[in-house]
N, C-alpha and C. Protein backbone atom coordinates (compact mmCIF):
# COMPACT_ATOMS: atom_id res chain seq x y z
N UNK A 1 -26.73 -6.48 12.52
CA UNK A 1 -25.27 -6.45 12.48
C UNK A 1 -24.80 -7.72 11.78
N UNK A 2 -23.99 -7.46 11.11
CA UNK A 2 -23.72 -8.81 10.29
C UNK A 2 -21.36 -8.57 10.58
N UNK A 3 -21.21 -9.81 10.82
CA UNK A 3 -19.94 -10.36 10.74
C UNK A 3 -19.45 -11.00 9.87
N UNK A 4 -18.13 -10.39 9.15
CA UNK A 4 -17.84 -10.53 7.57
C UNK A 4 -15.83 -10.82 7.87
N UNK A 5 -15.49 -11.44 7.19
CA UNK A 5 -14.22 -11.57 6.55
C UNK A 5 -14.10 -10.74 5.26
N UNK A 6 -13.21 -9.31 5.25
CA UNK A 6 -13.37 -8.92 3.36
C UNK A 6 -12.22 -9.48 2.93
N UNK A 7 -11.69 -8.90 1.79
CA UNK A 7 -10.67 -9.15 0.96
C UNK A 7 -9.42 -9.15 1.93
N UNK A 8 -9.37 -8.61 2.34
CA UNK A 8 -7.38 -8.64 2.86
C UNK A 8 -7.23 -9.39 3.59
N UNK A 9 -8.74 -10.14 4.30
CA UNK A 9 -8.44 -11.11 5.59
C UNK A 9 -9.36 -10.18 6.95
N UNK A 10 -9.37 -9.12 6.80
CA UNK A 10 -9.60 -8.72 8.51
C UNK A 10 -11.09 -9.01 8.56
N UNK A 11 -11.44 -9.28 10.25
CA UNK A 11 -12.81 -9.52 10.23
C UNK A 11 -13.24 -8.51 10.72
N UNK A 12 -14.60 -8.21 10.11
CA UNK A 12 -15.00 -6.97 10.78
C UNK A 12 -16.68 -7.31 11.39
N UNK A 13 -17.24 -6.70 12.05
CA UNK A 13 -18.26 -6.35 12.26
C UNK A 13 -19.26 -5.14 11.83
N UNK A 14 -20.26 -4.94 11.01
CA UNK A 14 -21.01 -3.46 11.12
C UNK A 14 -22.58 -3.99 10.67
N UNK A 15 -22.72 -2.46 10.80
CA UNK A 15 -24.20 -2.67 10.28
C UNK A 15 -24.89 -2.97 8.84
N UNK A 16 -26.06 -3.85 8.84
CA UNK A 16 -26.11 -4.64 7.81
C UNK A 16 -26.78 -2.96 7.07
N UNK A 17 -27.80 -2.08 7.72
CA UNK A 17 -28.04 -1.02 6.90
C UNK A 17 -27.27 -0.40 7.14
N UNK A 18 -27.41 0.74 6.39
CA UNK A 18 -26.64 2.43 6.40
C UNK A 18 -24.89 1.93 7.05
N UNK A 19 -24.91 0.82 5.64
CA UNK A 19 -22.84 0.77 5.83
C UNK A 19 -21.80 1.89 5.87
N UNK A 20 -22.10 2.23 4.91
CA UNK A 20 -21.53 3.55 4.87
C UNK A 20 -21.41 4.51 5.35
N UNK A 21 -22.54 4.88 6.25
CA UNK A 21 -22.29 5.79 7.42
C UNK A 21 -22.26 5.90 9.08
N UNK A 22 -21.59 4.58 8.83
CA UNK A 22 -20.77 4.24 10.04
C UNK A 22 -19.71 3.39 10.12
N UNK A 23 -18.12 3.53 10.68
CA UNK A 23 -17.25 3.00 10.74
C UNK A 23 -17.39 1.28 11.24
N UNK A 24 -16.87 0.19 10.53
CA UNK A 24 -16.72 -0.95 10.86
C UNK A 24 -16.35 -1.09 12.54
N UNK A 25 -16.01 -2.34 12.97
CA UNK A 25 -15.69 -3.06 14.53
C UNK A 25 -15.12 -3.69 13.54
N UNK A 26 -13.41 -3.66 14.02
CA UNK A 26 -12.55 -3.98 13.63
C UNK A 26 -12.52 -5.02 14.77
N UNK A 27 -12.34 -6.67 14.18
CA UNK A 27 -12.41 -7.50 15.62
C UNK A 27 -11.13 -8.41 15.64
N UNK A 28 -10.70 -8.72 13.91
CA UNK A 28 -9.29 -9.67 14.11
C UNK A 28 -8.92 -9.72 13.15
N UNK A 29 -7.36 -9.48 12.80
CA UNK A 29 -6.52 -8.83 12.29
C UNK A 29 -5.65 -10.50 11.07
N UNK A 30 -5.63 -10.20 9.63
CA UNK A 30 -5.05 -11.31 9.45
C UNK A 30 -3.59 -11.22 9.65
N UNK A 31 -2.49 -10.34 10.61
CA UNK A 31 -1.07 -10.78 10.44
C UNK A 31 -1.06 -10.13 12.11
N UNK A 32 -0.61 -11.09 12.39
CA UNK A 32 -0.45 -11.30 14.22
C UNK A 32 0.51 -11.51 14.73
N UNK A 33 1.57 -12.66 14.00
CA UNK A 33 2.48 -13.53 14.09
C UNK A 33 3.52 -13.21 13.03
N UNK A 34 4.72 -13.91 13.07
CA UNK A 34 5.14 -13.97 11.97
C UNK A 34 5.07 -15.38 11.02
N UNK A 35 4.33 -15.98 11.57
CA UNK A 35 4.25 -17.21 10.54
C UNK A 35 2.61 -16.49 9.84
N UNK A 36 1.72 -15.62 10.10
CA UNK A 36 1.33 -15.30 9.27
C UNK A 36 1.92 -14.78 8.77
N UNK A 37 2.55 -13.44 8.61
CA UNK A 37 3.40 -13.34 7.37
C UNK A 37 3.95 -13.88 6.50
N UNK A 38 4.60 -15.04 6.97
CA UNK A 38 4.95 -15.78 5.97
C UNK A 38 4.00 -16.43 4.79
N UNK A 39 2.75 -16.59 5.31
CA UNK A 39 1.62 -16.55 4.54
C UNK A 39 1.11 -15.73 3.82
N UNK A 40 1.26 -14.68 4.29
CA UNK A 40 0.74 -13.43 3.52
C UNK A 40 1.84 -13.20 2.47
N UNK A 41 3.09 -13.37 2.63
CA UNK A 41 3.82 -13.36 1.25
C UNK A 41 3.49 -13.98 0.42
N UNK A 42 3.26 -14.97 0.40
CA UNK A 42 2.76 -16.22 -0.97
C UNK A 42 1.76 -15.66 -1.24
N UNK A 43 0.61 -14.69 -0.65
CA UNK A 43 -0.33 -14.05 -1.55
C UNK A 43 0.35 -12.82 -2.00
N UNK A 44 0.96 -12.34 -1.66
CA UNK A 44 1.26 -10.96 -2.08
C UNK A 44 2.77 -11.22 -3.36
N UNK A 45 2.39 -12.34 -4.33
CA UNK A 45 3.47 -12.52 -5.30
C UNK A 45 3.16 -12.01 -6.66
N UNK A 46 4.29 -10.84 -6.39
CA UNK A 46 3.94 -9.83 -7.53
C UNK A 46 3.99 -10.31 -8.73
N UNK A 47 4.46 -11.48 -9.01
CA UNK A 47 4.37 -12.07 -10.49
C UNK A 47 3.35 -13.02 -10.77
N UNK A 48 2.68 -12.53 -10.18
CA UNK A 48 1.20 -13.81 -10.00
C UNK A 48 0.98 -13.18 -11.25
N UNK A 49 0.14 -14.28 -11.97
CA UNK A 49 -0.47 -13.54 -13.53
C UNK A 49 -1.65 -12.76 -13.60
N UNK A 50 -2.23 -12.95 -12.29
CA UNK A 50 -4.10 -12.39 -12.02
C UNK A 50 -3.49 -11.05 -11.59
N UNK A 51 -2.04 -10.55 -11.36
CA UNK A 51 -2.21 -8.99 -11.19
C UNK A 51 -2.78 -8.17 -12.43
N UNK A 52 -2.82 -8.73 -13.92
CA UNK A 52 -3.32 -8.23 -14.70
C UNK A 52 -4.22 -8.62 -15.25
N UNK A 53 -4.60 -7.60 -16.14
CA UNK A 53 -6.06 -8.53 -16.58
C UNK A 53 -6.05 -9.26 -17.76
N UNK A 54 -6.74 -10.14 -17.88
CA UNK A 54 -6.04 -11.42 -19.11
C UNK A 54 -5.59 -10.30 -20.15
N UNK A 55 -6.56 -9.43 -20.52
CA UNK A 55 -6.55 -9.05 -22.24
C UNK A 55 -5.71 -7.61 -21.89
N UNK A 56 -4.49 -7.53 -21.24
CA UNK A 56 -3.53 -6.47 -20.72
C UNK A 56 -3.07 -6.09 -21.78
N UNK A 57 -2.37 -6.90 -22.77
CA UNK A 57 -2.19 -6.02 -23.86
C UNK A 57 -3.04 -5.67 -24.84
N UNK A 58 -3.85 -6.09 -25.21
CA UNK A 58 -4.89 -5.69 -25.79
C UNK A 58 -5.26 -4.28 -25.09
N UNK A 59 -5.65 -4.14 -24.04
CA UNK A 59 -5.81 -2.73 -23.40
C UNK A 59 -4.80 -1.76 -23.61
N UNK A 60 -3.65 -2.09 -23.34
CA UNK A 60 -2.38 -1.00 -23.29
C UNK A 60 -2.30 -1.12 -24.82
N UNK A 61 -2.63 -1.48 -25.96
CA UNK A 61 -2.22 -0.42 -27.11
C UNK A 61 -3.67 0.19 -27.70
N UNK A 62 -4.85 0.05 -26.79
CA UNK A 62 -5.54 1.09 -26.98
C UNK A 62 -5.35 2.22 -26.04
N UNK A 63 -4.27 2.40 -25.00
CA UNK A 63 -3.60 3.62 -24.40
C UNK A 63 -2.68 4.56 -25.46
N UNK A 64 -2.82 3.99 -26.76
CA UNK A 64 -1.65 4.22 -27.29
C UNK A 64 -1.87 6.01 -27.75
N UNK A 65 -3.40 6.41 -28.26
CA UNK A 65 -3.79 7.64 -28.39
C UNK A 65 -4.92 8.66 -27.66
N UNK A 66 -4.63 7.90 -26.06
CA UNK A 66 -5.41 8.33 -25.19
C UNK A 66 -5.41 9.82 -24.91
N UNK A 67 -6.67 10.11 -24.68
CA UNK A 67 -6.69 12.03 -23.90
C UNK A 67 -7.05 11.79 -22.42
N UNK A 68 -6.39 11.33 -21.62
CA UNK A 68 -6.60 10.83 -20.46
C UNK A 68 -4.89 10.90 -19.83
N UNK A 69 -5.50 10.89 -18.16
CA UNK A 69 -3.63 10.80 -17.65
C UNK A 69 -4.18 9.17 -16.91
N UNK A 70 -3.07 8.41 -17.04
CA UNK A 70 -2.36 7.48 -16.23
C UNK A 70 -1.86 7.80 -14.90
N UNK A 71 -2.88 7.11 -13.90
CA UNK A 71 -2.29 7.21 -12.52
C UNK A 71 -1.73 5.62 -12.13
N UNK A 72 -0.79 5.63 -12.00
CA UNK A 72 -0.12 4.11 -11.19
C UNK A 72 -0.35 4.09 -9.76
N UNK A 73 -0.89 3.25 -9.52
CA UNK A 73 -0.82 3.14 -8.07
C UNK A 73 0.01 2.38 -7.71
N UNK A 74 1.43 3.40 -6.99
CA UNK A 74 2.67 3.08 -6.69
C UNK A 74 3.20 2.06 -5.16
N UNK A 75 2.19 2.24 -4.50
CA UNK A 75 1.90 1.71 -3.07
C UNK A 75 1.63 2.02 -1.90
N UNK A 76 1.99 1.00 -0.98
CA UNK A 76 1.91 1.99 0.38
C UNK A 76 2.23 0.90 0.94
N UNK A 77 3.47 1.49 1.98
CA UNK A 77 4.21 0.86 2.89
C UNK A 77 4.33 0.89 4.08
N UNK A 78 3.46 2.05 4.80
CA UNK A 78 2.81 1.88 6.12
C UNK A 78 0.96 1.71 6.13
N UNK A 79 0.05 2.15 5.52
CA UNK A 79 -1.24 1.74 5.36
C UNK A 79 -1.90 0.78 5.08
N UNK A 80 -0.90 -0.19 4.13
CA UNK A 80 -1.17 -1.65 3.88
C UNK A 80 -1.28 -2.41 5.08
N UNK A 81 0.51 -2.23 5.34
CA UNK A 81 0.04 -3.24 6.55
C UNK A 81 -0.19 -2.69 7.70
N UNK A 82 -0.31 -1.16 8.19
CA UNK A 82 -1.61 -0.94 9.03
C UNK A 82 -2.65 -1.52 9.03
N UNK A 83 -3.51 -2.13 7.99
CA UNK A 83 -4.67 -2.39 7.81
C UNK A 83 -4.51 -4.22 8.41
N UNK A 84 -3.33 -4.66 7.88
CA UNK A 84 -3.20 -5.77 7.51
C UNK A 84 -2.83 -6.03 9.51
N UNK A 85 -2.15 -5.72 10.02
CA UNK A 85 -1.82 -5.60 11.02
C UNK A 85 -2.77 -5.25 12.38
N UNK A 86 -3.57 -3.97 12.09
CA UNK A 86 -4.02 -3.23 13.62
C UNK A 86 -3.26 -2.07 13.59
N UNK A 87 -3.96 -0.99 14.58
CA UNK A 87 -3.60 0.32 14.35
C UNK A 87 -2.27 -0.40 15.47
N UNK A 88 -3.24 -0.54 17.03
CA UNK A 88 -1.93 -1.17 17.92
C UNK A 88 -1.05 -1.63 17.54
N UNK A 89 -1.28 -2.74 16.97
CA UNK A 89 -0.17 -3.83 16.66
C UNK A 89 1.21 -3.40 15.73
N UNK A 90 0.62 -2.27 15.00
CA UNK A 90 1.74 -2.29 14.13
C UNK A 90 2.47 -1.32 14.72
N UNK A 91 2.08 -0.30 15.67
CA UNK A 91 2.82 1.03 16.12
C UNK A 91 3.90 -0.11 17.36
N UNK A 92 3.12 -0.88 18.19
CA UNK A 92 3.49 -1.91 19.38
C UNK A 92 5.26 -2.19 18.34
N UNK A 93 4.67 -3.16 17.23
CA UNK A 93 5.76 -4.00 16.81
C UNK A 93 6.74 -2.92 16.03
N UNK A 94 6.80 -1.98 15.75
CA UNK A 94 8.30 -0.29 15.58
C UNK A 94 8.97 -0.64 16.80
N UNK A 95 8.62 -0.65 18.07
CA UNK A 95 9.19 -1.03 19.22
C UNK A 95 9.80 -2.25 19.75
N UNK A 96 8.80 -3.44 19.48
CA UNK A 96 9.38 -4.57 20.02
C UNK A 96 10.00 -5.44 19.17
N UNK A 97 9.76 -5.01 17.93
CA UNK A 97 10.19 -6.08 17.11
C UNK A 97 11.03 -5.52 15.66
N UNK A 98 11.51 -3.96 15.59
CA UNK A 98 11.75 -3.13 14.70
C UNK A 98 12.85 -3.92 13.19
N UNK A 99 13.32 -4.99 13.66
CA UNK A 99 13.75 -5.94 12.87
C UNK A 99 12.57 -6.12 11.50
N UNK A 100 11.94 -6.97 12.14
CA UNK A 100 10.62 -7.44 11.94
C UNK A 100 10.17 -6.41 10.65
N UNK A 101 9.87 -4.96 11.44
CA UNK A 101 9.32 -3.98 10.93
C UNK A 101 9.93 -4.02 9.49
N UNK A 102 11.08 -3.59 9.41
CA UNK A 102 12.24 -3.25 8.19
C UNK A 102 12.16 -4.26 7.29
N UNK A 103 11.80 -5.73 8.11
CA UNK A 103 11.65 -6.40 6.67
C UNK A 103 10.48 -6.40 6.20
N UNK A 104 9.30 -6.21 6.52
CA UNK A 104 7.59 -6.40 6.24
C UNK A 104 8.12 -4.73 5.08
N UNK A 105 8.28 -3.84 5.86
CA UNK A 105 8.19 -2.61 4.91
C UNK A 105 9.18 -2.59 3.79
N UNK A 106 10.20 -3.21 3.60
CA UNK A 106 11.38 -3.65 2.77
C UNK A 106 10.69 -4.94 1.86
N UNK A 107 10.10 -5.98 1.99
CA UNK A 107 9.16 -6.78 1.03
C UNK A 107 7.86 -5.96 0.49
N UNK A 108 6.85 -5.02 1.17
CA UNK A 108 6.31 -4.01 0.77
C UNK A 108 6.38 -3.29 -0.69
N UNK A 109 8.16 -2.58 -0.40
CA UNK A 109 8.49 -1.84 -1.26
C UNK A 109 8.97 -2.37 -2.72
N UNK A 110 9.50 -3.70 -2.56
CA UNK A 110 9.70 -4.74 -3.37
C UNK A 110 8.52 -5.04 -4.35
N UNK A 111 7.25 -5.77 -3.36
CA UNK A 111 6.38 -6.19 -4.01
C UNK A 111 5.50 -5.52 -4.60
N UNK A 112 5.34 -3.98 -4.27
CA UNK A 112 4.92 -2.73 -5.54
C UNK A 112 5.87 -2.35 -6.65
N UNK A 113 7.08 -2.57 -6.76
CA UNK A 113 7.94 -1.91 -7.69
C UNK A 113 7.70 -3.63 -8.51
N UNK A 114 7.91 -4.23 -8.35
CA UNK A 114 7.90 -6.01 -9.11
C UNK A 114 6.64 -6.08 -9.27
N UNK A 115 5.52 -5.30 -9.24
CA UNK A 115 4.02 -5.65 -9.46
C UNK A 115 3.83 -4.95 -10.75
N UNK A 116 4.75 -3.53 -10.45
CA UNK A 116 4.14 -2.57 -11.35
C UNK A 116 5.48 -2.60 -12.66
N UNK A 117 6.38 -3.57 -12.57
CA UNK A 117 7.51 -3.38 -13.59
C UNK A 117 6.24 -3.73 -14.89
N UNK A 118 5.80 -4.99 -15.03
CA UNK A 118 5.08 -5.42 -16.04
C UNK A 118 4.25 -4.42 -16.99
N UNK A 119 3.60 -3.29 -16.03
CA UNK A 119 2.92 -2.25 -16.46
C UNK A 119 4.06 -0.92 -16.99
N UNK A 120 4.74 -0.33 -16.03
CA UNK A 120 5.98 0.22 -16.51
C UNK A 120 6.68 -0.03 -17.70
N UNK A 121 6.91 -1.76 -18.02
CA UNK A 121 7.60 -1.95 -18.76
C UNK A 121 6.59 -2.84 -20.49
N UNK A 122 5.60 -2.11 -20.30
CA UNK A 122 4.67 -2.32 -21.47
C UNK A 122 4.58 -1.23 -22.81
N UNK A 123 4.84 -1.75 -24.09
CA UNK A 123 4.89 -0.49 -24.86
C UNK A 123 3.13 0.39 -25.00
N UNK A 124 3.87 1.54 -25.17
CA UNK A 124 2.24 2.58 -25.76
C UNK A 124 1.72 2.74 -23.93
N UNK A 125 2.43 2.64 -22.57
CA UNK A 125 2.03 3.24 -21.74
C UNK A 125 3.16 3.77 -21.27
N UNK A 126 2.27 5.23 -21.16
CA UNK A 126 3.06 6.18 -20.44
C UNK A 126 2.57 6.97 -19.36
N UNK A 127 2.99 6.91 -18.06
CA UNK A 127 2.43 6.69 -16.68
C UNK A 127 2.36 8.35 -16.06
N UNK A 128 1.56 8.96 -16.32
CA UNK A 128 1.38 10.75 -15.73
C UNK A 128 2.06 11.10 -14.37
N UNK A 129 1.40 10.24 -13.43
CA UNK A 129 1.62 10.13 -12.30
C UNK A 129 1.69 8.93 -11.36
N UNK A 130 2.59 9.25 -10.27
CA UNK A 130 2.01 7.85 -9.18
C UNK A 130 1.48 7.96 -8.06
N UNK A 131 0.64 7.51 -7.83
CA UNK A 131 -0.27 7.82 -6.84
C UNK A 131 0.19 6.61 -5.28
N UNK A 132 0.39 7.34 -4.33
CA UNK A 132 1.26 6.43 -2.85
C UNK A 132 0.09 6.44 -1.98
N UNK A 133 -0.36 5.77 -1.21
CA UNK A 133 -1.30 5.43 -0.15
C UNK A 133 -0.87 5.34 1.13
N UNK A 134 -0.68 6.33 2.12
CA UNK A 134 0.05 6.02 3.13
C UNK A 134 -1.10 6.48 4.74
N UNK A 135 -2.31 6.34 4.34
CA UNK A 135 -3.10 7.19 5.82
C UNK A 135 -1.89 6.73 7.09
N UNK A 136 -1.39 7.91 7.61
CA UNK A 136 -0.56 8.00 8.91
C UNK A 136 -0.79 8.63 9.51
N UNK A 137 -1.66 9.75 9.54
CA UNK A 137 -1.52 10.45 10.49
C UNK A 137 -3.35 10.76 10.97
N UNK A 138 -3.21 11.64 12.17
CA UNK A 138 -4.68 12.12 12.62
C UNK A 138 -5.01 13.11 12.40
N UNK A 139 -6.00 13.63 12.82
CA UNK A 139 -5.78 15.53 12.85
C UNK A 139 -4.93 15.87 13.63
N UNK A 140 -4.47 16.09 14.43
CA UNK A 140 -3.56 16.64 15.23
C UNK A 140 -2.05 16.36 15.36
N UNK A 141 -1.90 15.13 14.59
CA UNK A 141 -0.63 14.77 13.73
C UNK A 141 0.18 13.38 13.38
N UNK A 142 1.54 12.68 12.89
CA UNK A 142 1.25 11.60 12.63
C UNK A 142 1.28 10.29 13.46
N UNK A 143 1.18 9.32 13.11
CA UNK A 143 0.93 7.85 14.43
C UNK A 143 2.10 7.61 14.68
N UNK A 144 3.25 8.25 13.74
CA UNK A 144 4.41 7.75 14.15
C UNK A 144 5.23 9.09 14.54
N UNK A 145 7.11 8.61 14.95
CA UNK A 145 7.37 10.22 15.13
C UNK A 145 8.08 10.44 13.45
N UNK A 146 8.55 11.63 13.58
CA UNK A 146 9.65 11.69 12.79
C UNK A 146 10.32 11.10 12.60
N UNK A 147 11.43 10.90 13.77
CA UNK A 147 12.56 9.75 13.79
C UNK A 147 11.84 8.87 13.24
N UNK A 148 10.99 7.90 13.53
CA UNK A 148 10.38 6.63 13.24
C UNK A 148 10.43 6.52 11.89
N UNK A 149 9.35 7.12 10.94
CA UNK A 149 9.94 7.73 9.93
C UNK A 149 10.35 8.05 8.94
N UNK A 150 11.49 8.57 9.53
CA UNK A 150 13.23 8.62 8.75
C UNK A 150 13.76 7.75 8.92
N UNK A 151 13.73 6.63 10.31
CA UNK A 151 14.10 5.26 9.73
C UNK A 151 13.87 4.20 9.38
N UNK A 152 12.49 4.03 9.32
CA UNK A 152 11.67 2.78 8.87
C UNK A 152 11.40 3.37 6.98
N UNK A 153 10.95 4.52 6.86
CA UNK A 153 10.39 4.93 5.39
C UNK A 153 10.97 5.57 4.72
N UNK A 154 11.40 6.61 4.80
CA UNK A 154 11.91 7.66 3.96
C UNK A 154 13.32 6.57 3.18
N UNK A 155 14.13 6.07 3.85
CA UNK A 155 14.35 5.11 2.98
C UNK A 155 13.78 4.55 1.59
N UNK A 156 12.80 3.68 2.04
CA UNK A 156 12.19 2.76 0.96
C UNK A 156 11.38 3.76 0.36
N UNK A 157 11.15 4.98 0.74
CA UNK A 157 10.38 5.83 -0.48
C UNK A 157 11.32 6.70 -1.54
N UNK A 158 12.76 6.77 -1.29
CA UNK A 158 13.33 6.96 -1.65
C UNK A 158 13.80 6.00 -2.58
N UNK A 159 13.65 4.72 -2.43
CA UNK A 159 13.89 3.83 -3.49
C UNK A 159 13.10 3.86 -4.73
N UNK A 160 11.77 3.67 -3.97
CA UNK A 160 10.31 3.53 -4.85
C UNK A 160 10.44 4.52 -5.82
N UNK A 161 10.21 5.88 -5.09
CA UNK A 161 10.25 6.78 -6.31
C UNK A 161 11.67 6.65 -6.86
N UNK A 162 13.39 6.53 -6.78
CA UNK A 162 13.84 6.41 -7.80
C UNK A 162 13.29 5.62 -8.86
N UNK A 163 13.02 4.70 -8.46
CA UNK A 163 11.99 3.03 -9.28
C UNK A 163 11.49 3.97 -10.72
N UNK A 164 10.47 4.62 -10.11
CA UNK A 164 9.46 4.99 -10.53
C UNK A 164 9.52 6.07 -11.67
N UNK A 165 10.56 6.92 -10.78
CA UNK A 165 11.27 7.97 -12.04
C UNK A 165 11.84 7.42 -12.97
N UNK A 166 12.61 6.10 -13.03
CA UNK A 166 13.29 5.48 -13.94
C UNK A 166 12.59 5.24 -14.73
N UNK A 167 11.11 5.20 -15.10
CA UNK A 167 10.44 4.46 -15.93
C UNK A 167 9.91 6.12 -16.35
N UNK A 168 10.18 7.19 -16.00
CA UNK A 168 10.17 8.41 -16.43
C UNK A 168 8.62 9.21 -16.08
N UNK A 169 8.06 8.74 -14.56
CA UNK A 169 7.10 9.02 -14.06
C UNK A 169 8.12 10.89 -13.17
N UNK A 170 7.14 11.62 -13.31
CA UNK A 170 7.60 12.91 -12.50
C UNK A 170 7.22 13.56 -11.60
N UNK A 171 5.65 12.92 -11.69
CA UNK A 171 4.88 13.20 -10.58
C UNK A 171 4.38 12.52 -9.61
N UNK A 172 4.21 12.61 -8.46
CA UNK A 172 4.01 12.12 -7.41
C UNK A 172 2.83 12.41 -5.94
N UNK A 173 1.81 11.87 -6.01
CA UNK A 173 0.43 12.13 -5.25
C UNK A 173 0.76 11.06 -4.19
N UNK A 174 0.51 11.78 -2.75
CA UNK A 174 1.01 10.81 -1.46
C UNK A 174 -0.44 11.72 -0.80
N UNK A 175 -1.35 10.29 -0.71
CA UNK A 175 -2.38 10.39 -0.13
C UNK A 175 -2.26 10.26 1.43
N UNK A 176 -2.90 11.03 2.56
CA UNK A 176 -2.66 10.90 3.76
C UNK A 176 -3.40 11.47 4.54
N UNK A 177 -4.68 10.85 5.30
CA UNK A 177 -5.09 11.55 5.88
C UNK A 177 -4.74 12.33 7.32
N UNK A 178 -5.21 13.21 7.76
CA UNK A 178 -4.89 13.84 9.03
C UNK A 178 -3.70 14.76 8.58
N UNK A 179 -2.88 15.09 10.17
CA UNK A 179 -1.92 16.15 9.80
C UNK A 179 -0.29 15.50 9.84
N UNK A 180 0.06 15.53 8.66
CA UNK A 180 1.32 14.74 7.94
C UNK A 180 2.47 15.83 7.95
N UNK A 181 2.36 17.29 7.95
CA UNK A 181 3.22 17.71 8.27
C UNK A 181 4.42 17.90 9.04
N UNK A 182 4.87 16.98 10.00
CA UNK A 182 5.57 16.98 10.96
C UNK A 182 6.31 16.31 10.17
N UNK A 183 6.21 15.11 9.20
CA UNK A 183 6.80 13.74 8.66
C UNK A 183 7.34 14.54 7.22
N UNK A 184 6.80 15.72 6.62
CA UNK A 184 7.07 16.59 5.19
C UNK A 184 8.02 17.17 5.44
């Protein structure tokens, strides 16, 4: 068994063989507090220059006569910081701290639309689709209710994709595992 810090911060525990076919031990979470958050914003600054890759334009005008579709990956504003958070912690803090909530998912929605203007707003790309990341739900249905929602999300997804259409994207892929229908 080996104990690891990955990329986003969380520590996990698993097995050093056969990773893959078995789920991590999720043991500690990097946003707990809100003074982590406040930390976690200064990484999550969408105008950082390492969101792209040095030779970005050089790449985007060999998009210029591609036979390929463009998927943007548009975001995700409850799965991020699910991850970033705890399954508990983040369903706990809708309740105790729903303030809180509105602004983490309201900087969220911000810091994907200001990540992806640069790309949006590059000549010779033209974006097929956008692809949303939201795992919410289980099999049997989602972590949150409806109400919940309609007032924490449907909002800010309503922004995003106007965002998104503006830059003349039409299609839209909202990844989710389990049963999401209750929230459709």
């Amino acid at each position: 068994i080996r104990l690891y810090r990955d990329a986003r911060g969380i520590i996990k525990r698993e097995f050093k063989k056969n990773r893959t076919q078995s789920m991590p031990q999720w043991v500690k979470f990097p946003l707990e507090t809100k003074e982590d958050w406040k930390e976690i914003k200064k990484r999550l600054d969408p105008h950082s220059p390492s969101r792209l890759p040095m030779n970005w334009d050089a790449l985007a005008r060999g998009y210029r006569d591609r036979q390929w579709i463009i998927r943007l990956y548009g975001g995700s504003l409850f799965g991020y910081l699910r991850d970033l958070m705890g399954f508990e912690r983040i369903l706990t803090t809708f309740y105790d701290d729903p303030g809180w909530m509105h602004e983490m998912i309201e900087y969220m929605m911000w810091f994907f639309m200001e990540s992806n203007k640069r790309v949006l707003e590059t000549e010779n790309i033209e974006v097929d689709i956008c692809f949303i990341w939201e795992d919410m739900a289980f099999k049997n249905g989602p972590m949150i209710s409806p109400k919940m929602f309609e007032e924490f999300l449907v909002p800010r997804y309503k922004k995003l994709t106007e965002f998104y259409r503006g830059y003349g994207i039409e299609f839209f892929f909202v990844d989710c595992d389990g049963d999401a229908s209750a929230l459709i």
